[in-house]
PDB file of N, CA and C in Angstrom:
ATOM      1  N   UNK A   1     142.573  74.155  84.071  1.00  0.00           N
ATOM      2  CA  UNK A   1     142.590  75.078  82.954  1.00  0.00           C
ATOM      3  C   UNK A   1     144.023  75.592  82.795  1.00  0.00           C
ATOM      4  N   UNK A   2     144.526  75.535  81.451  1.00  0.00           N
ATOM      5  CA  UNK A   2     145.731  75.951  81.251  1.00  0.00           C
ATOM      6  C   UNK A   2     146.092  77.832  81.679  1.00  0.00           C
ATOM      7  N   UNK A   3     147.120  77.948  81.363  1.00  0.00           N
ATOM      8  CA  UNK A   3     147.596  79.252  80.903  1.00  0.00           C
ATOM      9  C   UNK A   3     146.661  80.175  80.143  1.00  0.00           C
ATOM     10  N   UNK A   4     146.511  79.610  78.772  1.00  0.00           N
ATOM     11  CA  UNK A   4     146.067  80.018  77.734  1.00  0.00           C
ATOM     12  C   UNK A   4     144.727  80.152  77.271  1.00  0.00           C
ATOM     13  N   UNK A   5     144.185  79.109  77.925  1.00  0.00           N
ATOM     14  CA  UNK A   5     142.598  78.961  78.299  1.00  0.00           C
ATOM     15  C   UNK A   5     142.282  79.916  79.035  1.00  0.00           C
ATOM     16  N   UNK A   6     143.552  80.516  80.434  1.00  0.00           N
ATOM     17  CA  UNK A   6     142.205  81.293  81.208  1.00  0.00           C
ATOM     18  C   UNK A   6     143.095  82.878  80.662  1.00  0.00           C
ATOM     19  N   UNK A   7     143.693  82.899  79.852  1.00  0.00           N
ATOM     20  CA  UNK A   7     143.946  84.544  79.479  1.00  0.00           C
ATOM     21  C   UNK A   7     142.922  84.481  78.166  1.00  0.00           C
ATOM     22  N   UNK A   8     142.336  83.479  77.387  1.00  0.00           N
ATOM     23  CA  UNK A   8     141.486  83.760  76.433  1.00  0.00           C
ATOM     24  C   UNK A   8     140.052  83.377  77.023  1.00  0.00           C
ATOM     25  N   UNK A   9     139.751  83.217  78.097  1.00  0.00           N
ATOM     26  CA  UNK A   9     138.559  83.159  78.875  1.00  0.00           C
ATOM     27  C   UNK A   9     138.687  84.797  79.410  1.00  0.00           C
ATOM     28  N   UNK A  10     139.633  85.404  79.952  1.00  0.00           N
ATOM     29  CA  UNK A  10     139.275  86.686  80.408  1.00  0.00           C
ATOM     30  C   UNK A  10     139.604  87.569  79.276  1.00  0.00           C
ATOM     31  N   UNK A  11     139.958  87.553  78.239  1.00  0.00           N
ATOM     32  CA  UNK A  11     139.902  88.657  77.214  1.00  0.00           C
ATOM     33  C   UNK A  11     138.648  88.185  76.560  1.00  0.00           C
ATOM     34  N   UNK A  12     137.803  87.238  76.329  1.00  0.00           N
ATOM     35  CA  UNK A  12     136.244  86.745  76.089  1.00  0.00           C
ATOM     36  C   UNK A  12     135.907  87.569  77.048  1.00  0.00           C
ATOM     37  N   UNK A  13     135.514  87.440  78.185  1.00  0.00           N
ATOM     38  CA  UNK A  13     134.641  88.221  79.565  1.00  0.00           C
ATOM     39  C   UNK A  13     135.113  89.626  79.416  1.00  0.00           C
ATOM     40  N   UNK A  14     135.922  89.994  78.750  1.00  0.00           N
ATOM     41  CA  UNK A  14     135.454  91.508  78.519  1.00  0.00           C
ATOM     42  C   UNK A  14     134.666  92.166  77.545  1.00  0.00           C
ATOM     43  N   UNK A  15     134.857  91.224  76.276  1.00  0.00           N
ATOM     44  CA  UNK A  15     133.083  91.310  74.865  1.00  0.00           C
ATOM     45  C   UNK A  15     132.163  91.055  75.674  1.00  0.00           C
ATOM     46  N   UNK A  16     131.902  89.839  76.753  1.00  0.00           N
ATOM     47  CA  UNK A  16     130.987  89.646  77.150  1.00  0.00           C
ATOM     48  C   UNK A  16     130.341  90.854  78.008  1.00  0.00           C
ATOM     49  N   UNK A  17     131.152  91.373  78.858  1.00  0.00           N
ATOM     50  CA  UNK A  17     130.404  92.296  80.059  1.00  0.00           C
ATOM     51  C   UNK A  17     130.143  93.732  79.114  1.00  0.00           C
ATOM     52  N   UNK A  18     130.955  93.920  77.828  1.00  0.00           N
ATOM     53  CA  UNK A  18     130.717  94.683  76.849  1.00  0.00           C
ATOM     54  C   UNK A  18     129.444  94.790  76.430  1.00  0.00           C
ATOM     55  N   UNK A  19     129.066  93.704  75.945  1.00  0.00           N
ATOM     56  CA  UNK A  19     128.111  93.470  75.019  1.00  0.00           C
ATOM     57  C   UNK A  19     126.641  93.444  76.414  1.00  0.00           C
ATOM     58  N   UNK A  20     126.943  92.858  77.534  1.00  0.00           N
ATOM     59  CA  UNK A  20     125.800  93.161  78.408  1.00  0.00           C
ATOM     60  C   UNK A  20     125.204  94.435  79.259  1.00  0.00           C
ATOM     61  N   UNK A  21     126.384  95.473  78.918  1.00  0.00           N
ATOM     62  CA  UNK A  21     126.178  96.813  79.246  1.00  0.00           C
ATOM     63  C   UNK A  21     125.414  97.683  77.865  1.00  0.00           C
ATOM     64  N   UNK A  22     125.120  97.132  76.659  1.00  0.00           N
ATOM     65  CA  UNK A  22     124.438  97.957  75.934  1.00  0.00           C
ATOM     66  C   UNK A  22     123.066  98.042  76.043  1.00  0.00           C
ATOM     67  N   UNK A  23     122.819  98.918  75.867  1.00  0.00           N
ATOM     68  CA  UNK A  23     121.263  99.631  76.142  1.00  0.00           C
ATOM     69  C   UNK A  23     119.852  98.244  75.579  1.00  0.00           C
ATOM     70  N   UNK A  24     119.292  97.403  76.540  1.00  0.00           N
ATOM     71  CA  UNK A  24     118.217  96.833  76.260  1.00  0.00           C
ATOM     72  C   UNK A  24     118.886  95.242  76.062  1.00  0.00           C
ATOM     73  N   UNK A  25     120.081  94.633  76.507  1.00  0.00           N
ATOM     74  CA  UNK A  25     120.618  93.248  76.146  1.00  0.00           C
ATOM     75  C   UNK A  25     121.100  92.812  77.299  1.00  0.00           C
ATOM     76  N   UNK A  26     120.939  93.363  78.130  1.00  0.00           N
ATOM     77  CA  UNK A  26     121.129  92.721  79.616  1.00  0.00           C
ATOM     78  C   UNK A  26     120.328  91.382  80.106  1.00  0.00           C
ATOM     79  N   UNK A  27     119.411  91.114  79.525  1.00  0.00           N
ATOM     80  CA  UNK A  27     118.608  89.972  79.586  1.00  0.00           C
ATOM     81  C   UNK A  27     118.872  88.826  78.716  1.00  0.00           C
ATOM     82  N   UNK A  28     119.463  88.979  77.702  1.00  0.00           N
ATOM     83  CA  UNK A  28     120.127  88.002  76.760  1.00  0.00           C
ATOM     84  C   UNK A  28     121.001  87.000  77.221  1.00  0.00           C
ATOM     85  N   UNK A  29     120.980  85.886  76.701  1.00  0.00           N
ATOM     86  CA  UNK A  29     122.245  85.711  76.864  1.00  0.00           C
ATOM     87  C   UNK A  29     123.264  85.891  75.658  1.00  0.00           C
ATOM     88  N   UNK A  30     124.621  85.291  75.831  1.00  0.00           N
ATOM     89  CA  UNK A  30     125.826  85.985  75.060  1.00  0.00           C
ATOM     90  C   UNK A  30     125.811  85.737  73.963  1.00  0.00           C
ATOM     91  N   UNK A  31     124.919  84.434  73.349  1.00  0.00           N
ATOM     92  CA  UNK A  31     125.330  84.259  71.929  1.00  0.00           C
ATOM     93  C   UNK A  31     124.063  85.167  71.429  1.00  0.00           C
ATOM     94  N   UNK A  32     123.094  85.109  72.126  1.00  0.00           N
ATOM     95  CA  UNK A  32     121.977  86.025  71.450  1.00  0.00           C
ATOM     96  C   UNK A  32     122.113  87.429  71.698  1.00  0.00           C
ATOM     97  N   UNK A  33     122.968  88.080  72.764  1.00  0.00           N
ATOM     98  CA  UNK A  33     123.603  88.809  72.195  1.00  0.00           C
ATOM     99  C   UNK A  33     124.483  89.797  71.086  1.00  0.00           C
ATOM    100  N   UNK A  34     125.381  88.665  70.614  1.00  0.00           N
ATOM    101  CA  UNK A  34     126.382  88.352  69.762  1.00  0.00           C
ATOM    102  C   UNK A  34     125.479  88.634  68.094  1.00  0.00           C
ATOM    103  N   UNK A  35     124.464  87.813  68.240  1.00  0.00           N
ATOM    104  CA  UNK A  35     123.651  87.609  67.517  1.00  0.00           C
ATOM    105  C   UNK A  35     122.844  88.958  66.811  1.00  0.00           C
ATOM    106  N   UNK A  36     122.312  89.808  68.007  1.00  0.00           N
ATOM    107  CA  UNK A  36     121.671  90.954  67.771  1.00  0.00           C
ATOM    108  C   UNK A  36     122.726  92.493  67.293  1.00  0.00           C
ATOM    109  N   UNK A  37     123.651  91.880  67.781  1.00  0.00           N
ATOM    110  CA  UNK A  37     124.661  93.004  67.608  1.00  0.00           C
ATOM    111  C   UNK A  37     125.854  92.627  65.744  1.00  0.00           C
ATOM    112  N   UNK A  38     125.362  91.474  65.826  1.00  0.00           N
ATOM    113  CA  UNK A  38     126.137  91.138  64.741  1.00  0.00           C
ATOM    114  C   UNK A  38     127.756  91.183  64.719  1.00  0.00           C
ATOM    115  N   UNK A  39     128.350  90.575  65.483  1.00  0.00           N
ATOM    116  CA  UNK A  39     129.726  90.057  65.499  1.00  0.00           C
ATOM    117  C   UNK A  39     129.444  89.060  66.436  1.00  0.00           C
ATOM    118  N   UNK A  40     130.818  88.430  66.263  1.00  0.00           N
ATOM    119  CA  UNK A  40     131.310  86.926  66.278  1.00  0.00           C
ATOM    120  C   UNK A  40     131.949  86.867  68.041  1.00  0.00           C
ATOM    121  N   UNK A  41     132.363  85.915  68.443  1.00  0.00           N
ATOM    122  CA  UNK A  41     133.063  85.579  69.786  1.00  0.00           C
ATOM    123  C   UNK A  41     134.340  85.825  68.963  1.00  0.00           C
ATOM    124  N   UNK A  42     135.135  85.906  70.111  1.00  0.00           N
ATOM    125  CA  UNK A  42     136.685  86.427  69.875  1.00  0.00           C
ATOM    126  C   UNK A  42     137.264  85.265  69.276  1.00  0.00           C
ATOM    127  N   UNK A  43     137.076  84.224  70.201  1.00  0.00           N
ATOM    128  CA  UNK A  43     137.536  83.046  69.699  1.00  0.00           C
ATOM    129  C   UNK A  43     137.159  82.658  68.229  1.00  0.00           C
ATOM    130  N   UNK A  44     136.234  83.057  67.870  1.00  0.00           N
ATOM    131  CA  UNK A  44     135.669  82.256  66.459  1.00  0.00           C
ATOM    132  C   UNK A  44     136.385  83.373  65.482  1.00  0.00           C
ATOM    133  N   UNK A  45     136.278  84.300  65.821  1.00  0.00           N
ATOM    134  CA  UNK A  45     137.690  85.660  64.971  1.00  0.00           C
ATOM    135  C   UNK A  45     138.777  85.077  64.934  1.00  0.00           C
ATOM    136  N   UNK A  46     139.643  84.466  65.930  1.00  0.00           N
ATOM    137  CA  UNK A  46     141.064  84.444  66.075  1.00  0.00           C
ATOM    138  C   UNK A  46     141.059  83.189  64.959  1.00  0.00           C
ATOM    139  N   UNK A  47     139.857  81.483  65.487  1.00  0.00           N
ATOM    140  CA  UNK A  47     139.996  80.819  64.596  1.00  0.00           C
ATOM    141  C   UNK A  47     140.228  81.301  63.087  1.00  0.00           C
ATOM    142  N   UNK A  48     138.751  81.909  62.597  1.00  0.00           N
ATOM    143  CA  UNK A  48     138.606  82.168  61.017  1.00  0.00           C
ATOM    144  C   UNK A  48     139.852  82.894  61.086  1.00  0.00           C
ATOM    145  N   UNK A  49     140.185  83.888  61.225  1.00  0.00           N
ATOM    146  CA  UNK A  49     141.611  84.691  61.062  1.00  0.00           C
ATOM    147  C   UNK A  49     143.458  83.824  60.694  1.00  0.00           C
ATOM    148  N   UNK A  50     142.899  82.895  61.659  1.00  0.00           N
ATOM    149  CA  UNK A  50     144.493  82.001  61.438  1.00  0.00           C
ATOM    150  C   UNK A  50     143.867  81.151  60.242  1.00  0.00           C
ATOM    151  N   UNK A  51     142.725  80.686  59.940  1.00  0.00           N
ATOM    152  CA  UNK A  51     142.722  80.049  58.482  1.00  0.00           C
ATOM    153  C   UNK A  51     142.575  81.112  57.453  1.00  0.00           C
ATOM    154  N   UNK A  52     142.460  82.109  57.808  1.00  0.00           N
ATOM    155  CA  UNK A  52     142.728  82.676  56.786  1.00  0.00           C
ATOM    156  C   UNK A  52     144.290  82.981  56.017  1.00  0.00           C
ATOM    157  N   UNK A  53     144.870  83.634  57.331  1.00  0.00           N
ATOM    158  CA  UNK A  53     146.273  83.537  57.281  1.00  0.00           C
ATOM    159  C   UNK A  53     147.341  82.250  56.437  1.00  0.00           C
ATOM    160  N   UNK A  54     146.719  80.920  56.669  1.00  0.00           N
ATOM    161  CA  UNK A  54     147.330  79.761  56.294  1.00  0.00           C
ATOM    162  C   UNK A  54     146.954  79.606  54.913  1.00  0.00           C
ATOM    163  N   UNK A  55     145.983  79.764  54.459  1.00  0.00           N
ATOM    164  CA  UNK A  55     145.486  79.850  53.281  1.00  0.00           C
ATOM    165  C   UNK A  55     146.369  80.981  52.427  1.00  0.00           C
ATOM    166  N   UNK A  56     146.433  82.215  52.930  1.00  0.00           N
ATOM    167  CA  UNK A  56     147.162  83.406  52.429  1.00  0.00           C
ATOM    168  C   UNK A  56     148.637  82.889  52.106  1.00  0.00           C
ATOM    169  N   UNK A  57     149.470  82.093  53.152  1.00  0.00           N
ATOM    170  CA  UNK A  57     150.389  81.336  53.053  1.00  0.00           C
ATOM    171  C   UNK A  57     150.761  80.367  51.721  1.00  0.00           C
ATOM    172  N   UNK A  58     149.588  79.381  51.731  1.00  0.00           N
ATOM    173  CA  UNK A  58     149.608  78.295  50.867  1.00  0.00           C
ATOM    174  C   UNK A  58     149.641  78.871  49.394  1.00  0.00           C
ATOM    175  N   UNK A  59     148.930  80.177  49.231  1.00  0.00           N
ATOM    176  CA  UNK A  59     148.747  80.606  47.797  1.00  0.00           C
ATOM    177  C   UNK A  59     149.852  81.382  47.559  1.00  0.00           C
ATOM    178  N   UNK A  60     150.912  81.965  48.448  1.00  0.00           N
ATOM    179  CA  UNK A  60     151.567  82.804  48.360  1.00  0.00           C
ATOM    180  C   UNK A  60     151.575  84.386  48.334  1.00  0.00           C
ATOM    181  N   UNK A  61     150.404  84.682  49.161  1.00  0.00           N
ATOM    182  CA  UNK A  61     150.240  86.020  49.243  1.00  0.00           C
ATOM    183  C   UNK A  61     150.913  86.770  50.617  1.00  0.00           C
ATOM    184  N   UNK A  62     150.836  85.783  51.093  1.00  0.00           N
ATOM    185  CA  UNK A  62     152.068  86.737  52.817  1.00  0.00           C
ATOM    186  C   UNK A  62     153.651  85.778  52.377  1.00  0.00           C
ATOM    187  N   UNK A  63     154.403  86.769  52.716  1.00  0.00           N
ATOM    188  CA  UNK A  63     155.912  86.540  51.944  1.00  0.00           C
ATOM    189  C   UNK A  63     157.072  85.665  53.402  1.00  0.00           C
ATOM    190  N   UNK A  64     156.136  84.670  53.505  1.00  0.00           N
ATOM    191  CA  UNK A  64     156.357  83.369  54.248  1.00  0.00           C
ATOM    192  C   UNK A  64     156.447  82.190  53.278  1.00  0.00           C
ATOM    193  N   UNK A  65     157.690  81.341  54.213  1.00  0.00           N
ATOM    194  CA  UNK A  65     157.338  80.009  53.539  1.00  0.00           C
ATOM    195  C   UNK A  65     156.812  78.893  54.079  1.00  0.00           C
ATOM    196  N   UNK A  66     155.844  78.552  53.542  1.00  0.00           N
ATOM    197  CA  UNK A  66     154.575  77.478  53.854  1.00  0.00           C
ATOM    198  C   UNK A  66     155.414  76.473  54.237  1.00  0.00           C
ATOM    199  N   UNK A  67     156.268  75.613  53.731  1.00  0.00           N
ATOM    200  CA  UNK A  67     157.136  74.469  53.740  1.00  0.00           C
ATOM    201  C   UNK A  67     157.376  74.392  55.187  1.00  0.00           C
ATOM    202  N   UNK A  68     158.196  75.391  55.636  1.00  0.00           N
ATOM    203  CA  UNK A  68     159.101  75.564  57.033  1.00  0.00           C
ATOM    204  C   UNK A  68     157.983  75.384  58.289  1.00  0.00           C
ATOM    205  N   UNK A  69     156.252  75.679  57.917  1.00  0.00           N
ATOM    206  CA  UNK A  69     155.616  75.544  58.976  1.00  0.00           C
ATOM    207  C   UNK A  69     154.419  74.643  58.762  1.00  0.00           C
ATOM    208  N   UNK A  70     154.381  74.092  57.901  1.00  0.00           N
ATOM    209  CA  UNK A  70     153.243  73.201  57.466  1.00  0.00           C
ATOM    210  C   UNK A  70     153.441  71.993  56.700  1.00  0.00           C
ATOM    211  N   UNK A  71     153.073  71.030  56.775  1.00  0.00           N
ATOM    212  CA  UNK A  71     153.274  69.724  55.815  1.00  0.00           C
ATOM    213  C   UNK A  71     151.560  68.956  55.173  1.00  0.00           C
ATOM    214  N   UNK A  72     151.811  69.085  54.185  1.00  0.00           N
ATOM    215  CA  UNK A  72     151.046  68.396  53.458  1.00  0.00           C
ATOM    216  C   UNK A  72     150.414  67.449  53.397  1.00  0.00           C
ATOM    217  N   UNK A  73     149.284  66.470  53.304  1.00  0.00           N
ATOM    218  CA  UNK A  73     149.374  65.263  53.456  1.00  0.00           C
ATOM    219  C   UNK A  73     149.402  64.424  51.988  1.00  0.00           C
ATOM    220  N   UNK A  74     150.551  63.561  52.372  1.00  0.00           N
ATOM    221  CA  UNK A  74     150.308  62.757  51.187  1.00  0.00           C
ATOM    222  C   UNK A  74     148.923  61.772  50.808  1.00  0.00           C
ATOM    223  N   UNK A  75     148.474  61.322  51.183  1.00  0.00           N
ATOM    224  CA  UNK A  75     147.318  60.438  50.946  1.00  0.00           C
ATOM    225  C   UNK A  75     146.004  60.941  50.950  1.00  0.00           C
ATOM    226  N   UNK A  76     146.148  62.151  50.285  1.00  0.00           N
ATOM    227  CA  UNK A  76     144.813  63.039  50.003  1.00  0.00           C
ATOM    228  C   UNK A  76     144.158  62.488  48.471  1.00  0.00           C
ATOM    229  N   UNK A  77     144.316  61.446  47.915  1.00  0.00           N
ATOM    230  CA  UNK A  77     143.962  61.432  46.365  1.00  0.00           C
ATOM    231  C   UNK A  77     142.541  60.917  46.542  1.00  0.00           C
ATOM    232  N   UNK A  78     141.539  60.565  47.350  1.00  0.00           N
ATOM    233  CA  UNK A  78     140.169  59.609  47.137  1.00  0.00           C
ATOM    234  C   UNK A  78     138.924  61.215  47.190  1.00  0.00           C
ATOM    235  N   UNK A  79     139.147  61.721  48.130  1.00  0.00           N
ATOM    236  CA  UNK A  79     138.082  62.911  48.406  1.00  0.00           C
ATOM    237  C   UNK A  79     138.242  63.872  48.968  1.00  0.00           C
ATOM    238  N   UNK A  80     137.789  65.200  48.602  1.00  0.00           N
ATOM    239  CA  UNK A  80     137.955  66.562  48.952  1.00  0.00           C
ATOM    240  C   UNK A  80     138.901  67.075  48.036  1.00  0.00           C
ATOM    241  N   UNK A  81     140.198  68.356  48.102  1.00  0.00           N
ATOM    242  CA  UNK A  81     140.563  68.592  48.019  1.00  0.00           C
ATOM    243  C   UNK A  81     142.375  68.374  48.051  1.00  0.00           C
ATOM    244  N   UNK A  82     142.796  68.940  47.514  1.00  0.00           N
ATOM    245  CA  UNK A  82     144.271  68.639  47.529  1.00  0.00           C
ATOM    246  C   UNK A  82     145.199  69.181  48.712  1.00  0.00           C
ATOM    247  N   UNK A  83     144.636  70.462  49.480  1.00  0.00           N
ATOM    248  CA  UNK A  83     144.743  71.254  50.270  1.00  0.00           C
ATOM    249  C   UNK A  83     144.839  70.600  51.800  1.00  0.00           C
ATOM    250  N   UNK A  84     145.388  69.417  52.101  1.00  0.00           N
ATOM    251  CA  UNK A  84     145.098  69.050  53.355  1.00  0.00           C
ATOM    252  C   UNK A  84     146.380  69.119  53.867  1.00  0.00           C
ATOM    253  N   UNK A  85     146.184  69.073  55.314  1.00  0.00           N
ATOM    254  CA  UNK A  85     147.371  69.359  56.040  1.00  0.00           C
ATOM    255  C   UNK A  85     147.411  68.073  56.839  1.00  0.00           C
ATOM    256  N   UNK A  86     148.952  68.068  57.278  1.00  0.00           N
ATOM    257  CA  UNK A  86     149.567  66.931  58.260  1.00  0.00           C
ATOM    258  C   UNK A  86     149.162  67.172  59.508  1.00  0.00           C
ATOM    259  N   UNK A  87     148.528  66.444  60.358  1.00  0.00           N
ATOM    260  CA  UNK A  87     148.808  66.754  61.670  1.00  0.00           C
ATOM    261  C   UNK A  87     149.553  65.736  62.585  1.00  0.00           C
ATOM    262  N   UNK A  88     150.559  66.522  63.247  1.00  0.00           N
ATOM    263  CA  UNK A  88     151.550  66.038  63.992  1.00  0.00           C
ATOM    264  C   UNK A  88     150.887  65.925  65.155  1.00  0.00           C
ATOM    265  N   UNK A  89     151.542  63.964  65.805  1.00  0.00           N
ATOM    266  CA  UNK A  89     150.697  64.243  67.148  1.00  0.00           C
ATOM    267  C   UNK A  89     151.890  64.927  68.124  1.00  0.00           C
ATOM    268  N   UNK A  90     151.155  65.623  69.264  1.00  0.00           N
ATOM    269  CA  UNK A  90     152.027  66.021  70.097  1.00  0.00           C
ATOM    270  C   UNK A  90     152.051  65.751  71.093  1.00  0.00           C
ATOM    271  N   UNK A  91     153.122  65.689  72.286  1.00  0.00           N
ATOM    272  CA  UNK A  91     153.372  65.138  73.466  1.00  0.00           C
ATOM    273  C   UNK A  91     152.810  66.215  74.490  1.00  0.00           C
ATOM    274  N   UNK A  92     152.604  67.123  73.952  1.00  0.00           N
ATOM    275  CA  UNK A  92     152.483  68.094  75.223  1.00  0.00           C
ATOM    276  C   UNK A  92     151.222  69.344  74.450  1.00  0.00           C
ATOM    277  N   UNK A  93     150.343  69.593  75.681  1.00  0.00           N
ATOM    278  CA  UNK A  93     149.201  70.292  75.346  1.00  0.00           C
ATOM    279  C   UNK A  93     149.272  71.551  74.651  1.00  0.00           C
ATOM    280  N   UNK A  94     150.161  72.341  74.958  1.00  0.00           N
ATOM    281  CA  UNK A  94     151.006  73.576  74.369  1.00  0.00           C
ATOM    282  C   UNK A  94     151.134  73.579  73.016  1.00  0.00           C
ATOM    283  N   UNK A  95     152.204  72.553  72.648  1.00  0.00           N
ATOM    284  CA  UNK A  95     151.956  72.430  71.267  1.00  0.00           C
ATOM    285  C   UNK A  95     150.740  71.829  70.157  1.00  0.00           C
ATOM    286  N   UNK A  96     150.059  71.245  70.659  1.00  0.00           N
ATOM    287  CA  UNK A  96     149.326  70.603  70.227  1.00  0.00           C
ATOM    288  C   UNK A  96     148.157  71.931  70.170  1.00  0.00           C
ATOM    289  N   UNK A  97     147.755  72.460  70.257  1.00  0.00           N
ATOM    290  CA  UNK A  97     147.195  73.554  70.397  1.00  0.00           C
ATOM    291  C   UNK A  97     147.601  74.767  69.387  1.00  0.00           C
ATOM    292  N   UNK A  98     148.999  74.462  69.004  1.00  0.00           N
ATOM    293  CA  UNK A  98     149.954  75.738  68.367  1.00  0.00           C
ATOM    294  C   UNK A  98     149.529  75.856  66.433  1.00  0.00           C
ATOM    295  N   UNK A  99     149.137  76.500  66.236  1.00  0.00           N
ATOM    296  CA  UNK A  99     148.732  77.305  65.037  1.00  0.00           C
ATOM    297  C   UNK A  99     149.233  76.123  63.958  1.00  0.00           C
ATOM    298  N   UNK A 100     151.113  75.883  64.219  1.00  0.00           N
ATOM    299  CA  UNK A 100     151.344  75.263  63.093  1.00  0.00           C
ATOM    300  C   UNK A 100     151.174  73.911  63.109  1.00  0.00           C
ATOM    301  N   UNK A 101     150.904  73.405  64.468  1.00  0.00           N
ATOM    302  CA  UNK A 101     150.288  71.629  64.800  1.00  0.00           C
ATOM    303  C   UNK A 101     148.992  71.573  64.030  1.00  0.00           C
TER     304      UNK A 101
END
């Protein structure tokens, strides 16, 4: 397990032991937890949050430039959308992992 895996495994295990100290959910487990309480895993926040962010980017609403951290793909014309992104392969797990990969 990387670096990054186990500091976002122990900031997770603190929603978790959170969410198992409330009154009557100690018997649950975490997603049915999650479930009864109505919010999300951290992780699935941070995801939706950075697409949101990139999106905010692409339209021009955060006063960044999209260009400098994202590339386009050219060969988007058969299906979906115009909106697709490049992905760069990477040599090393770090980056490959990184927001703008």
């Amino acid at each position: 397990m990387n670096k990054l895996t186990y500091l976002q495994a122990k900031v997770e295990s603190v929603q978790r032991s959170f969410t198992k100290r409330h009154p009557g959910l100690n018997n649950l487990s975490y997603a049915q937890r999650l479930c009864v309480l109505g919010i999300e895993s951290l992780e699935l926040r941070r995801l939706r949050n950075d697409m949101v962010f990139v999106y905010r980017m692409l339209v021009g609403l955060v006063d960044m430039n999209f260009d400098e951290h994202f590339t386009m793909r050219a060969d988007c014309a058969t299906r979906g959308h115009e909106y697709k992104l490049f992905v760069n392969n990477s040599r090393l797990n770090i980056r490959k992992h990184f927001l703008t990969e």
